[in-house]
Protein backbone atom coordinates (compact mmCIF):
# COMPACT_ATOMS: atom_id res chain seq x y z
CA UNK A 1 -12.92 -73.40 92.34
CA UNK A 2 -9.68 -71.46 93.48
CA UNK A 3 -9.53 -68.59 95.04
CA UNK A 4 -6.61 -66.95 93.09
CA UNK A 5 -7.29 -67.31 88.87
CA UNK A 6 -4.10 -67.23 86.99
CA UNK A 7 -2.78 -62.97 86.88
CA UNK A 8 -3.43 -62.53 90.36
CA UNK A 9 -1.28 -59.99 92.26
CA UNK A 10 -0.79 -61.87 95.46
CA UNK A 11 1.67 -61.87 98.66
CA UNK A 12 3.29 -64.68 101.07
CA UNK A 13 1.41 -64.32 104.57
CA UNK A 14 4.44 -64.21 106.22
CA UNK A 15 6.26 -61.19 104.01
CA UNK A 16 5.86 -58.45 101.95
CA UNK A 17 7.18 -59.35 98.74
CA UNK A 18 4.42 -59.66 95.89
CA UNK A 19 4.20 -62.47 92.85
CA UNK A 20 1.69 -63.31 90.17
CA UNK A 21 0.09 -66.20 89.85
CA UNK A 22 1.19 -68.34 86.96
CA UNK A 23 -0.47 -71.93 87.29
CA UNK A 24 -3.39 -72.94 89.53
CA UNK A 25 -3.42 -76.76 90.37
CA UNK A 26 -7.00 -77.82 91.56
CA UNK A 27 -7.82 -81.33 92.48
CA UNK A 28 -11.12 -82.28 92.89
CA UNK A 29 -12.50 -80.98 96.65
CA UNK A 30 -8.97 -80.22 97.87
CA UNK A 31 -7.56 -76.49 98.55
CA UNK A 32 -5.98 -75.53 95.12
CA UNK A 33 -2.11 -74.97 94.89
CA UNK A 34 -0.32 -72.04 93.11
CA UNK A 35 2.65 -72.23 91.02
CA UNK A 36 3.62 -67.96 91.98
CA UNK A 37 6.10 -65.87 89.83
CA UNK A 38 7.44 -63.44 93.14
CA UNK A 39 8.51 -59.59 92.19
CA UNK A 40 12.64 -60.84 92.92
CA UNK A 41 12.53 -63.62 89.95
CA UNK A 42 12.05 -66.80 92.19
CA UNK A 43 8.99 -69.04 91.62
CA UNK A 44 7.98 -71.37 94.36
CA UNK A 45 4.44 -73.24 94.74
CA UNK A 46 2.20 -72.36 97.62
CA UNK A 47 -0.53 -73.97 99.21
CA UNK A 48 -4.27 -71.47 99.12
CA UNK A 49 -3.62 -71.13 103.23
CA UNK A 50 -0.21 -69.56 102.54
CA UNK A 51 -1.39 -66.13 100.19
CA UNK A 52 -3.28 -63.42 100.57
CA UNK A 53 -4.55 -60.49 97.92
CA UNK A 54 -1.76 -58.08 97.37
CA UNK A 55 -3.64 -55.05 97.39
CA UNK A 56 -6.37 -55.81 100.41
CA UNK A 57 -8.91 -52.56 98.81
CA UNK A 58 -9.30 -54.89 96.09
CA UNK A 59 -7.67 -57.36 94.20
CA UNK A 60 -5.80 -56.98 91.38
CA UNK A 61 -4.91 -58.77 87.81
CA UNK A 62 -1.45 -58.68 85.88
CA UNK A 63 -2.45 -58.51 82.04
CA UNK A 64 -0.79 -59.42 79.49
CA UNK A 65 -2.67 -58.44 76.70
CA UNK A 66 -2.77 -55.18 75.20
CA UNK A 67 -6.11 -53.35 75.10
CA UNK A 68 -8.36 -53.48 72.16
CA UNK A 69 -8.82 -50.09 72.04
């Protein structure tokens, strides 16, 4: 199971700049990958050892999806 489900708010260990996660790739018993949507408009794919939460109270989703109420 990955760490990071798709809508994660996530950061690069080595910067500050914060993406959401927009495809998980899991392979059987090997660390998932991340296909990440970063807050400048790149996307780039990331092994699970490279990110870390974005917010580290908590973490947080992006959603898409409008409220029901």
């Amino acid at each position: 199971m990955s760490k990071y489900p798709k809508g994660s708010i996530v950061r690069h260990k080595t910067g500050d700049i914060k993406g959401m996660i927009v495809n998980v790739f899991e392979q059987g018993d090997s660390p998932a990958g991340y296909y990440v949507k970063w807050d400048d408009g790149n996307h780039s794919y990331h092994g699970e050892n490279e990110l870390v939460w974005a917010n580290i109270d908590r973490p947080r989703m992006h959603y898409t999806q409008q409220s029901p109420k």
